[in-house]
C-alpha atoms as a PDB file:
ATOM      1  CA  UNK A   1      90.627 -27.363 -11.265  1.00  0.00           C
ATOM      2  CA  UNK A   2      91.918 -24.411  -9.848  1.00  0.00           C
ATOM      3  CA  UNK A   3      93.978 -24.327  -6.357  1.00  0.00           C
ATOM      4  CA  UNK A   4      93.142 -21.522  -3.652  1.00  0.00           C
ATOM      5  CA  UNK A   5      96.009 -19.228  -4.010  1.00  0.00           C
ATOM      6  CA  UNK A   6      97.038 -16.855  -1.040  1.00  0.00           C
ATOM      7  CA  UNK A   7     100.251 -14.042  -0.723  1.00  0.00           C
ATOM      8  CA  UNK A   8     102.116 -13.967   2.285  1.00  0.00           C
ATOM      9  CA  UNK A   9     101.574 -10.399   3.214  1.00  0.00           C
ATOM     10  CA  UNK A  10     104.252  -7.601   4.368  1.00  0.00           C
ATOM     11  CA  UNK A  11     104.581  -8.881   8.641  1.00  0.00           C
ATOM     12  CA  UNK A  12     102.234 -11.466   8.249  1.00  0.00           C
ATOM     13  CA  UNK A  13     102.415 -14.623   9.911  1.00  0.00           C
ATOM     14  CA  UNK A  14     102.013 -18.056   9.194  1.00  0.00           C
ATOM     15  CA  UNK A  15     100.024 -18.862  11.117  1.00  0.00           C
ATOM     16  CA  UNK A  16      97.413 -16.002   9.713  1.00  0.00           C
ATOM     17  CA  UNK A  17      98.667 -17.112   6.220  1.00  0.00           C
ATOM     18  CA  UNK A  18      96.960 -20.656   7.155  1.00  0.00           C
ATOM     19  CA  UNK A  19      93.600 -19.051   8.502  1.00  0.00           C
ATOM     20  CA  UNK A  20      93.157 -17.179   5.312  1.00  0.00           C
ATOM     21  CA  UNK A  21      94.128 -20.270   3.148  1.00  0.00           C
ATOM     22  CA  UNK A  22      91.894 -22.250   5.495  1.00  0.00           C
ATOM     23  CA  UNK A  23      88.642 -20.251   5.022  1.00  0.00           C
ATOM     24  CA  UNK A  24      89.488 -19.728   1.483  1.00  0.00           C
ATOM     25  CA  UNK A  25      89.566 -23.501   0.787  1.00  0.00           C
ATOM     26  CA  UNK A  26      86.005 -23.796   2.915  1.00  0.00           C
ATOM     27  CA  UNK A  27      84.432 -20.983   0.817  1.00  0.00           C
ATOM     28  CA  UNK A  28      85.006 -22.706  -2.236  1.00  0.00           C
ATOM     29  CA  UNK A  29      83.996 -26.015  -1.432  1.00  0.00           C
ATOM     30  CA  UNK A  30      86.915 -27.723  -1.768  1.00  0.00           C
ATOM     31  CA  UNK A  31      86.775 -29.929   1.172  1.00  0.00           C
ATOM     32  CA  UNK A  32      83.088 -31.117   0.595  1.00  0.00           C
ATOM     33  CA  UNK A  33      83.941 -31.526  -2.542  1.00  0.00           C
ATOM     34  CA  UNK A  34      86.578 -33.906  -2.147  1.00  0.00           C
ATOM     35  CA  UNK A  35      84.263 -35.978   0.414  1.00  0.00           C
ATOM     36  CA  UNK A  36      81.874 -36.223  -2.636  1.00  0.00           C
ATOM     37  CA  UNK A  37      83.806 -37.995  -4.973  1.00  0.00           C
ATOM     38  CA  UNK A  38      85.640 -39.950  -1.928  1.00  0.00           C
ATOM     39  CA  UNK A  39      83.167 -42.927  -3.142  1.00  0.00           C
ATOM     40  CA  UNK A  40      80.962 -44.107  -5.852  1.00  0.00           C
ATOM     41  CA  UNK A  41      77.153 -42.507  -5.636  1.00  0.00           C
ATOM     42  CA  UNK A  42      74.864 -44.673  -7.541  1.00  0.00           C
ATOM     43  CA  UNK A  43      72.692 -42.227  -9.534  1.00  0.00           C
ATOM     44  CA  UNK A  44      69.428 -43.334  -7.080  1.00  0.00           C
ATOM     45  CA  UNK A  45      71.398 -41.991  -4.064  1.00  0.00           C
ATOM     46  CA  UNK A  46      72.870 -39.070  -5.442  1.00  0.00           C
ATOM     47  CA  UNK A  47      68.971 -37.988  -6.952  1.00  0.00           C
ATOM     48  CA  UNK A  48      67.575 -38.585  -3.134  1.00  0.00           C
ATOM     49  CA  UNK A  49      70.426 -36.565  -1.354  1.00  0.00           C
ATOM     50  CA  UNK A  50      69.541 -34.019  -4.269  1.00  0.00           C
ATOM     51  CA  UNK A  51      66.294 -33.823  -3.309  1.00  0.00           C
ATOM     52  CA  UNK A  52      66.465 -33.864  -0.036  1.00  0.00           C
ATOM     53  CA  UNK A  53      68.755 -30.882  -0.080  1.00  0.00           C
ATOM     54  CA  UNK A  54      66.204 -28.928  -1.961  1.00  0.00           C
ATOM     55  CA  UNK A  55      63.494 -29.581   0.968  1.00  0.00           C
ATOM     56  CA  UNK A  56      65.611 -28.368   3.850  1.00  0.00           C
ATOM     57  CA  UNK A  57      66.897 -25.152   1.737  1.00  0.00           C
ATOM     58  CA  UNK A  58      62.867 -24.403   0.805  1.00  0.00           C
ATOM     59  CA  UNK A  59      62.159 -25.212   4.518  1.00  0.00           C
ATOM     60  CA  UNK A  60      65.122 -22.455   5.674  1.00  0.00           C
ATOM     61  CA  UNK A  61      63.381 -19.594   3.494  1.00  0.00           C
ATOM     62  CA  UNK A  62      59.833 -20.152   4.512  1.00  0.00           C
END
């Protein structure tokens, strides 16, 4: 698995630093990811959740 890597730039602050590791971290997926696999999904859940995923994101582009 690969960590979210981000430079301290030339005058940059921390607290900037954080933002940009922050958002970085959220656009990968980490965080959700780590929720995921927080507990054990029996296979019947995890299939339903799938599904259900697929009818809101076919509901969004119609």
């Amino acid at each position: 698995m690969l960590v979210p890597e981000v430079r301290l730039g030339e005058g940059e602050s921390f607290e900037s630093l954080l933002r940009r590791f922050t958002r970085k971290v959220q656009q990968e997926g980490i965080i959700s990811e780590v929720r995921r696999r927080g507990f054990f999904e029996k296979p019947s859940i995890k299939r339903k959740r799938k599904e259900a995923t697929k009818r809101r994101k076919s509901n969004k582009t119609s």
